[in-house]
PDB file of N, CA and C in Angstrom:
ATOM      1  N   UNK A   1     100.817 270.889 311.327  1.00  0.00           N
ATOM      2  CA  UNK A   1      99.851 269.822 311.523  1.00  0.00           C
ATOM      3  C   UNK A   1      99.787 269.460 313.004  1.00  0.00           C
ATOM      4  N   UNK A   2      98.471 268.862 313.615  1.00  0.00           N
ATOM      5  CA  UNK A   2      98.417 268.349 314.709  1.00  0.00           C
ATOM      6  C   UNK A   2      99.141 267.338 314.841  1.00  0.00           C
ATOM      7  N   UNK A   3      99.716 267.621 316.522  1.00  0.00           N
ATOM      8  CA  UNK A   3     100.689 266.564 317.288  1.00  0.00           C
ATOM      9  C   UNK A   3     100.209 265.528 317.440  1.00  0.00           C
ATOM     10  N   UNK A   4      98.844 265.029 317.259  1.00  0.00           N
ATOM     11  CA  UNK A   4      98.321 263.816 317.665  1.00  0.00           C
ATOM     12  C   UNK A   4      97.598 263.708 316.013  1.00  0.00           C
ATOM     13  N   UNK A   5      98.172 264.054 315.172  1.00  0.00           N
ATOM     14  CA  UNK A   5      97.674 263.525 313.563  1.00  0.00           C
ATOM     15  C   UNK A   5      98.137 261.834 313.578  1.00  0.00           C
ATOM     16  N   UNK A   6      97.678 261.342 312.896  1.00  0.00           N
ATOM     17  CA  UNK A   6      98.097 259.946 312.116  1.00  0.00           C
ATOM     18  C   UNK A   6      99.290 260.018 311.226  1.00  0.00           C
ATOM     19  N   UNK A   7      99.151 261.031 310.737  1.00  0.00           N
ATOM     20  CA  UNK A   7     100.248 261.479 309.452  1.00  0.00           C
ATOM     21  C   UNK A   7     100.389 262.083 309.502  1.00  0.00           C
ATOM     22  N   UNK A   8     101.649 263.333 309.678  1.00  0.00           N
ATOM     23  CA  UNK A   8     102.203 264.106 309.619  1.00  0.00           C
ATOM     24  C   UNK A   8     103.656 264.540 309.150  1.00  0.00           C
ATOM     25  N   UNK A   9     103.465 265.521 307.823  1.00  0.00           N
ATOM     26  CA  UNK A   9     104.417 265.764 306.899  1.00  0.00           C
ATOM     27  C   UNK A   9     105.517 266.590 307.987  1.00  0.00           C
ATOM     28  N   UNK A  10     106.977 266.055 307.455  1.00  0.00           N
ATOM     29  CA  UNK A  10     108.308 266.642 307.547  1.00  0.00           C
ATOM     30  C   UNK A  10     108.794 267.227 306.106  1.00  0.00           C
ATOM     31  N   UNK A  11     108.817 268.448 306.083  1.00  0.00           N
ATOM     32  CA  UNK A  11     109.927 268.614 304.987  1.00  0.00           C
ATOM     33  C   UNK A  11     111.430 268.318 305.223  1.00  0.00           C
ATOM     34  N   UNK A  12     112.382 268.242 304.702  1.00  0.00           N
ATOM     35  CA  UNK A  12     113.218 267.497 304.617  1.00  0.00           C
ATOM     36  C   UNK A  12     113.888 268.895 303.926  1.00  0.00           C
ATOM     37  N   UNK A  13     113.937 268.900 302.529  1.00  0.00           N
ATOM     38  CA  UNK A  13     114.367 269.907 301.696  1.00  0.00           C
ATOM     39  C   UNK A  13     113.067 269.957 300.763  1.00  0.00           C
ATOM     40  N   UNK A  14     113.638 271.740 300.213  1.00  0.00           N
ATOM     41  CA  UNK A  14     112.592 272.376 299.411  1.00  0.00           C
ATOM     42  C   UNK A  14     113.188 273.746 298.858  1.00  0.00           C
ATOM     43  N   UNK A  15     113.393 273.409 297.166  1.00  0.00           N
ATOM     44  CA  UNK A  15     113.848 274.668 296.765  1.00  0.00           C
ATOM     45  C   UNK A  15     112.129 274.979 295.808  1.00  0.00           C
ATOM     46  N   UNK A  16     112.091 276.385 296.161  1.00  0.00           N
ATOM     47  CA  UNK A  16     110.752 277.416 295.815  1.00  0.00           C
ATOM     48  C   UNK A  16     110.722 276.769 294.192  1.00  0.00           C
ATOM     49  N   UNK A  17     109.982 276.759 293.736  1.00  0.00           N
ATOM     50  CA  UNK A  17     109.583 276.364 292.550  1.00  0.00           C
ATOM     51  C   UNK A  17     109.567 275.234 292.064  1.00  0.00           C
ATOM     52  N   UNK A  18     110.788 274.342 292.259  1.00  0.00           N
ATOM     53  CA  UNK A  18     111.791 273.054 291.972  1.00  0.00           C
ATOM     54  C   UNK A  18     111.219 271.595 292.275  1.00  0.00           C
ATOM     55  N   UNK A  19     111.164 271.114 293.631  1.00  0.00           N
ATOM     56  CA  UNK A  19     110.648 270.351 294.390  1.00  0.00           C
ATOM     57  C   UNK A  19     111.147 270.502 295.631  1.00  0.00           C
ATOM     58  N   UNK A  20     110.275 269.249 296.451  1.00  0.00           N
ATOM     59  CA  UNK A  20     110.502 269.081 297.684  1.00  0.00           C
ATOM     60  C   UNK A  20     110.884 267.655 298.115  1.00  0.00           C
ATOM     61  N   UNK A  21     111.270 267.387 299.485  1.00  0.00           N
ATOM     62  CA  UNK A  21     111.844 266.360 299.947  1.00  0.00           C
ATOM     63  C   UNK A  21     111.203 266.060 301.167  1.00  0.00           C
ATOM     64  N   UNK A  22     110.253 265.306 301.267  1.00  0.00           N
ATOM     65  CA  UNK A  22     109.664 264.800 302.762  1.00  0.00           C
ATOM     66  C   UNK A  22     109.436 263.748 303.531  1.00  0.00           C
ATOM     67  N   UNK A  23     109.234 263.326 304.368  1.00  0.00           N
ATOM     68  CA  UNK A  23     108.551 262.139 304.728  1.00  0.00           C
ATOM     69  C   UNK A  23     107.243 262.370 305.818  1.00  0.00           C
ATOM     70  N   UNK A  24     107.069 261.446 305.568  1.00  0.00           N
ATOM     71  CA  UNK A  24     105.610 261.268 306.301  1.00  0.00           C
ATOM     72  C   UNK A  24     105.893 260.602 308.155  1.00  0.00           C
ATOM     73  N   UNK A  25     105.679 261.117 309.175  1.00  0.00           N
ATOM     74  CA  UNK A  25     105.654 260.666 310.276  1.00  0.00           C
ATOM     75  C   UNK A  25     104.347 259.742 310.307  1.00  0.00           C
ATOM     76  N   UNK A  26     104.539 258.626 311.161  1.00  0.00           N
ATOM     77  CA  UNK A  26     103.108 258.120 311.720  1.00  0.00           C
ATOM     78  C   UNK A  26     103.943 257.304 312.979  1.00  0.00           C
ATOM     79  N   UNK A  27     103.192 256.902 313.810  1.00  0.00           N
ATOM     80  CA  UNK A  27     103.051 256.232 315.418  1.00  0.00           C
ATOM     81  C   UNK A  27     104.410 255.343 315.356  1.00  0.00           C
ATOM     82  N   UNK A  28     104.490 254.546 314.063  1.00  0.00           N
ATOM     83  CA  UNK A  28     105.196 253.742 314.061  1.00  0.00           C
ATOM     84  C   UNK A  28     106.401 253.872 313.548  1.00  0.00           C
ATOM     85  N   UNK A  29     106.528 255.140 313.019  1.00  0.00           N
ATOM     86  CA  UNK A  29     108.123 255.913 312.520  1.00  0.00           C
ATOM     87  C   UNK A  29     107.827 256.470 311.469  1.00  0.00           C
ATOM     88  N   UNK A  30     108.984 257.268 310.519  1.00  0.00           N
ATOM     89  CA  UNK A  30     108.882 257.786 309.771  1.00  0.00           C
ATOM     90  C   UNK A  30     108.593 256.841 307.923  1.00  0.00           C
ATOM     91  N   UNK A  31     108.068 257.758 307.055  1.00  0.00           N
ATOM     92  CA  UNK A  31     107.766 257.042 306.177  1.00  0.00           C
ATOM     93  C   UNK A  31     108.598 257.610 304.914  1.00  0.00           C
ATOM     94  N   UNK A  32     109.499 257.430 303.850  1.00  0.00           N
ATOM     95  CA  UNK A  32     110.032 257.635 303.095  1.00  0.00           C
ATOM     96  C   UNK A  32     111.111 258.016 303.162  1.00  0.00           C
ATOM     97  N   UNK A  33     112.419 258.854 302.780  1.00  0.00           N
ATOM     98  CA  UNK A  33     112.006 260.192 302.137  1.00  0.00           C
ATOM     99  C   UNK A  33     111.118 259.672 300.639  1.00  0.00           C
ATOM    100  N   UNK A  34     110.907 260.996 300.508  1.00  0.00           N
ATOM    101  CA  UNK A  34     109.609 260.909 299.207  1.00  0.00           C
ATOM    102  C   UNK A  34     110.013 262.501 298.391  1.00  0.00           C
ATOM    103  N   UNK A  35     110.397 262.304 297.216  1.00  0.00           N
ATOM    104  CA  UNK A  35     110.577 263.533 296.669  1.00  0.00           C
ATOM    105  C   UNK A  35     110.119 264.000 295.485  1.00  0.00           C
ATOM    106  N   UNK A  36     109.200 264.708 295.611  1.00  0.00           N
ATOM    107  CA  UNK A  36     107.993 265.204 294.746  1.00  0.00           C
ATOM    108  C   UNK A  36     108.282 266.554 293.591  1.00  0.00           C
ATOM    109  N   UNK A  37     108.772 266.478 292.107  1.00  0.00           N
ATOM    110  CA  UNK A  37     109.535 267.291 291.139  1.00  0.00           C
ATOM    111  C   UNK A  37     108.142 268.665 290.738  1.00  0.00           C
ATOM    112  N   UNK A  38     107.511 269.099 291.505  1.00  0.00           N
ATOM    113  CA  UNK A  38     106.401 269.928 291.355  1.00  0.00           C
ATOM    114  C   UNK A  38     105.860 271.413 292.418  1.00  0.00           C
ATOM    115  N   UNK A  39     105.987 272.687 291.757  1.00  0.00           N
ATOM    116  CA  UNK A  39     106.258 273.369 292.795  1.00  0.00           C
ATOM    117  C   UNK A  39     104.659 273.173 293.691  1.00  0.00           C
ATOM    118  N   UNK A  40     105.044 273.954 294.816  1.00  0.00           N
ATOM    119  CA  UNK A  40     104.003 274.012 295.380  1.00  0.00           C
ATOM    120  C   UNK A  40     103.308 273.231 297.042  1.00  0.00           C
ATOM    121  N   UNK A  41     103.732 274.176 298.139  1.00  0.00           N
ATOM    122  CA  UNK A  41     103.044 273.562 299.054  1.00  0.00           C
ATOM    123  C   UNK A  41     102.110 272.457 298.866  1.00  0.00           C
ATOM    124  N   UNK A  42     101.056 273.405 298.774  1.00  0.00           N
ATOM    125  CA  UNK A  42      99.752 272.681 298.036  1.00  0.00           C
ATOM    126  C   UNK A  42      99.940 270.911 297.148  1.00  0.00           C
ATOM    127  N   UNK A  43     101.009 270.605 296.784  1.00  0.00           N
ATOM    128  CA  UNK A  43     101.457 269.937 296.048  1.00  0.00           C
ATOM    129  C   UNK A  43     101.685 268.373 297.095  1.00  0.00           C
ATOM    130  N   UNK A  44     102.593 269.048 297.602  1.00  0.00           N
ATOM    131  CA  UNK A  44     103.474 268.464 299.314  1.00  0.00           C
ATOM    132  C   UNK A  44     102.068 267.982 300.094  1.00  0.00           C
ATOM    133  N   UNK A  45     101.331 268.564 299.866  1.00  0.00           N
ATOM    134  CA  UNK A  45     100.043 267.990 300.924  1.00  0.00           C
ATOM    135  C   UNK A  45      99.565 267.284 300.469  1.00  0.00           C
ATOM    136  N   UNK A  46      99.034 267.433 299.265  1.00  0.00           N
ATOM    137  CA  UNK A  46      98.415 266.015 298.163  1.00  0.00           C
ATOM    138  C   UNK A  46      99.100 264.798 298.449  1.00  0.00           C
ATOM    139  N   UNK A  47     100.586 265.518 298.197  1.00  0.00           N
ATOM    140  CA  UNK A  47     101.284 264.011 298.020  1.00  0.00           C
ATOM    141  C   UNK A  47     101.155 262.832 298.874  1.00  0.00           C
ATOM    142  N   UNK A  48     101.269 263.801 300.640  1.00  0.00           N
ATOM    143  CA  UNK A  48     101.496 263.634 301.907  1.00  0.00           C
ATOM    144  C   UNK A  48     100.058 262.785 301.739  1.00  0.00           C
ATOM    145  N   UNK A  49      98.513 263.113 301.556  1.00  0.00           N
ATOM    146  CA  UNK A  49      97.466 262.697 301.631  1.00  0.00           C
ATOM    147  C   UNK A  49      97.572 261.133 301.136  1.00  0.00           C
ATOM    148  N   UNK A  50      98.427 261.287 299.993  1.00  0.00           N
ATOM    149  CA  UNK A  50      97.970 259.871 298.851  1.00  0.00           C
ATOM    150  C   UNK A  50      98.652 258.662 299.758  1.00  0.00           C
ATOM    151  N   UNK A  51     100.249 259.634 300.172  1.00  0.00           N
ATOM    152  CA  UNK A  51     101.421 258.431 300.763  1.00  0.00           C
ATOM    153  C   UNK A  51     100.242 257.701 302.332  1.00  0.00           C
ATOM    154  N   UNK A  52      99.484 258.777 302.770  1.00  0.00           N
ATOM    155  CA  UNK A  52      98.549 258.351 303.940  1.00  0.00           C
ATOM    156  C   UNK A  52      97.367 257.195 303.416  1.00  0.00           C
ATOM    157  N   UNK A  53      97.344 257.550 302.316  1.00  0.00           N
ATOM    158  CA  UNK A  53      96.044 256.213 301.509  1.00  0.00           C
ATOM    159  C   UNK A  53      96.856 255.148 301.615  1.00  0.00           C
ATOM    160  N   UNK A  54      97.682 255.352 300.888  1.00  0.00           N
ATOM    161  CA  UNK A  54      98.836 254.187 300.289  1.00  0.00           C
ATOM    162  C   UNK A  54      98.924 253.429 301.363  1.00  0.00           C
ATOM    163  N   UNK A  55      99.507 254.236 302.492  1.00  0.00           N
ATOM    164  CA  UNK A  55     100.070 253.022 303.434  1.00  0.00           C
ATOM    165  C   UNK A  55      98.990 252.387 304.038  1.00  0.00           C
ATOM    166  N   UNK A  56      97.425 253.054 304.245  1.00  0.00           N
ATOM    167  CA  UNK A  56      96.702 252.742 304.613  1.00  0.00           C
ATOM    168  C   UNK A  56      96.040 250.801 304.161  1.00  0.00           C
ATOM    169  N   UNK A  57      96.358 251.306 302.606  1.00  0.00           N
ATOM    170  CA  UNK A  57      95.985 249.950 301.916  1.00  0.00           C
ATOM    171  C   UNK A  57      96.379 248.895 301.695  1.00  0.00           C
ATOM    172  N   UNK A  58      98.288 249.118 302.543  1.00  0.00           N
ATOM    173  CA  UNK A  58      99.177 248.273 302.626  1.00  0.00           C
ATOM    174  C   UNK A  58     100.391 248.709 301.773  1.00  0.00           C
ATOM    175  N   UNK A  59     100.514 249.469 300.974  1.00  0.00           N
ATOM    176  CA  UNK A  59     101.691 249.547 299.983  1.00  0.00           C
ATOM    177  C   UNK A  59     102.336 249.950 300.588  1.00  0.00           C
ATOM    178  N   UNK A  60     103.855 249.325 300.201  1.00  0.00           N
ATOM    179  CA  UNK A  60     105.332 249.315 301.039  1.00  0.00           C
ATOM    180  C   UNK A  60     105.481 250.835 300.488  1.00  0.00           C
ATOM    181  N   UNK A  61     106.482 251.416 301.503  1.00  0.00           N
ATOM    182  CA  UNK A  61     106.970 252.610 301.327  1.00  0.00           C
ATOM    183  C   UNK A  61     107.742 252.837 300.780  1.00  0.00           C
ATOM    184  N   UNK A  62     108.318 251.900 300.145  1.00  0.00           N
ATOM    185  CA  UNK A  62     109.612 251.950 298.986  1.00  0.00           C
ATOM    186  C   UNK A  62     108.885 252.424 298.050  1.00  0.00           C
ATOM    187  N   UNK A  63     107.669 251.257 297.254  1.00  0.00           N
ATOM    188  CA  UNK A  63     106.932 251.138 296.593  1.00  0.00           C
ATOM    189  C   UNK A  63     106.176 252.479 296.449  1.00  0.00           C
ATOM    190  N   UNK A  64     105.733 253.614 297.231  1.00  0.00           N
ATOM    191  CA  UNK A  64     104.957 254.665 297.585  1.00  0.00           C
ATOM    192  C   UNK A  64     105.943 255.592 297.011  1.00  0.00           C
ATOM    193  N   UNK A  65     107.310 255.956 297.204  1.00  0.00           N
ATOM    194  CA  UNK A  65     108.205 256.535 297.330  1.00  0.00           C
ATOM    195  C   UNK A  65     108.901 256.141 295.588  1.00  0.00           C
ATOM    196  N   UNK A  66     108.819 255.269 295.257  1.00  0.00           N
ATOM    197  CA  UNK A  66     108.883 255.040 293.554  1.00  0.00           C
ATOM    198  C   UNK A  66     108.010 256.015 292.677  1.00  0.00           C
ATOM    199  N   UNK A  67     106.607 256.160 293.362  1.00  0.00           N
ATOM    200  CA  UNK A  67     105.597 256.491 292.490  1.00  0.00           C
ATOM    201  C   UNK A  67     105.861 258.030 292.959  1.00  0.00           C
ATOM    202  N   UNK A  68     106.674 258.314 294.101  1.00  0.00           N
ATOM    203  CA  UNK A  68     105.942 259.876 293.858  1.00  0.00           C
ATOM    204  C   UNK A  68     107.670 260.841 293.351  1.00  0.00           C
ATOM    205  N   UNK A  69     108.554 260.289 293.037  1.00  0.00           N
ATOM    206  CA  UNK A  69     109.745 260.148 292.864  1.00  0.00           C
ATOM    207  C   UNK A  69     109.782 260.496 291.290  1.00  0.00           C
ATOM    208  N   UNK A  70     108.448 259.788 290.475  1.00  0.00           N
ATOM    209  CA  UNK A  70     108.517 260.118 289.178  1.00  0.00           C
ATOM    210  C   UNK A  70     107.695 260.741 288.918  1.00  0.00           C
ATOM    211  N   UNK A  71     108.116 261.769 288.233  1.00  0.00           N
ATOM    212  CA  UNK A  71     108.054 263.184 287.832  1.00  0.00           C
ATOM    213  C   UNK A  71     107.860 263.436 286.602  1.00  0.00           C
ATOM    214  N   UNK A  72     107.559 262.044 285.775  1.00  0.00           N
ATOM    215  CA  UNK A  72     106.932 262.765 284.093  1.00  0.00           C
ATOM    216  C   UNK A  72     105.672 262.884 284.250  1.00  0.00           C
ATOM    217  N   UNK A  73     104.804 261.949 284.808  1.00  0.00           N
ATOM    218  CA  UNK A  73     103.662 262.364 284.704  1.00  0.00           C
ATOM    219  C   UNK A  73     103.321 264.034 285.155  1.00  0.00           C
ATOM    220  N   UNK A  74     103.808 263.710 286.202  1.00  0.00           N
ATOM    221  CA  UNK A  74     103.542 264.847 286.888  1.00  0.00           C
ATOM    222  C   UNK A  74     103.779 266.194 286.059  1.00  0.00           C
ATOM    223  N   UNK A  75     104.894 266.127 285.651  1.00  0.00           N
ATOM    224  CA  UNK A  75     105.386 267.201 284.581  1.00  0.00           C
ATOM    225  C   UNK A  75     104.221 267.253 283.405  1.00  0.00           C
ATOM    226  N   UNK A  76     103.881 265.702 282.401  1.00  0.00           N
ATOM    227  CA  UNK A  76     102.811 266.175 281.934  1.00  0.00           C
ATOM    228  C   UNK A  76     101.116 267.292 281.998  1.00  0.00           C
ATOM    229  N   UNK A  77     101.288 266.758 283.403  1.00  0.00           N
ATOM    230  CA  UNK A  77      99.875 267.354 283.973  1.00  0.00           C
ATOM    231  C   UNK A  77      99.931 268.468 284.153  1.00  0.00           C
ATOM    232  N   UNK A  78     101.295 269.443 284.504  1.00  0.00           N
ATOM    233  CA  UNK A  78     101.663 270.630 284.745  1.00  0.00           C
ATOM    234  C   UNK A  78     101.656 271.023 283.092  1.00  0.00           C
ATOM    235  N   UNK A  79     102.203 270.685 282.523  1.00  0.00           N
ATOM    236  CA  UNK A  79     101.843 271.017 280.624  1.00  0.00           C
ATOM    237  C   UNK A  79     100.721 271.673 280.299  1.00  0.00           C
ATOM    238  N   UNK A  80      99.971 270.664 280.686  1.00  0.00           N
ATOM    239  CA  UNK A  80      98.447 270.667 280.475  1.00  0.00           C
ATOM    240  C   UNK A  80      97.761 271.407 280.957  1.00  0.00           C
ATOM    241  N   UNK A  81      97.791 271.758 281.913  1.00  0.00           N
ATOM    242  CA  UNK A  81      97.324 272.778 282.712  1.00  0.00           C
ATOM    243  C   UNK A  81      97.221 274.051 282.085  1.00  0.00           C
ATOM    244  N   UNK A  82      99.108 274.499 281.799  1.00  0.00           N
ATOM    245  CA  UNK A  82      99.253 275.859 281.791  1.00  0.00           C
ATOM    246  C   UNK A  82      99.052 275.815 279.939  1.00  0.00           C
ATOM    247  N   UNK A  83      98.764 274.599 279.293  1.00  0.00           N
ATOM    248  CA  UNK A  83      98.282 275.076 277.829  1.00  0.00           C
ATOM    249  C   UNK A  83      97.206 275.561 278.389  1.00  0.00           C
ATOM    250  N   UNK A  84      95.788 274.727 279.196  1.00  0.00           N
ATOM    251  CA  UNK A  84      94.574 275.137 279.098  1.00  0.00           C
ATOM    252  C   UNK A  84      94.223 276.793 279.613  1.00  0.00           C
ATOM    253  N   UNK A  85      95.678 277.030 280.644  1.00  0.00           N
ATOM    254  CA  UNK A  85      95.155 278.307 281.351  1.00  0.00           C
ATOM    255  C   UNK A  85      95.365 279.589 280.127  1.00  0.00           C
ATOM    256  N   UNK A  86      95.904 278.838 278.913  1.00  0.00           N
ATOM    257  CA  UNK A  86      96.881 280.378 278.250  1.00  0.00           C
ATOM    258  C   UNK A  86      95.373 280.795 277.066  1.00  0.00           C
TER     259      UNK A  86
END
């Protein structure tokens, strides 16, 4: 990501399939860690996008970092998916 982004993801840790562990940089320091139970780069960027809404709208980073921490939904949606793809 660009050096002069607003937000910019750190991975932290990341096992291939499993999850990842990141936080979000911005001007004013770092934001989380934040650890997301879903494989996938692609995944890590979403997340990174939402935690950039979030803080945008005011939500504490604890608070940000609760929501992306839980992993049933998330797991549901991955369910769902790979019923619809089979």
């Amino acid at each position: 990501m660009a050096a002069e982004a607003d937000y910019r993801l750190e991975f932290l840790l990341s096992a291939a399939g499993s999850f990842a562990r990141f936080q979000v940089t911005t001007a004013l320091g770092p934001l989380g860690p934040f650890e997301l139970h879903v494989p996938g780069r692609h995944n890590v960027l979403n997340a990174t996008a939402a935690v950039a809404i979030a803080h945008q709208l005011g939500v504490d980073a604890d608070r940000i970092a609760e929501g992306s921490n839980t992993s049933a939904a998330w797991t549901g949606a991955f369910r769902s998916a790979a019923r619809r793809a089979a």
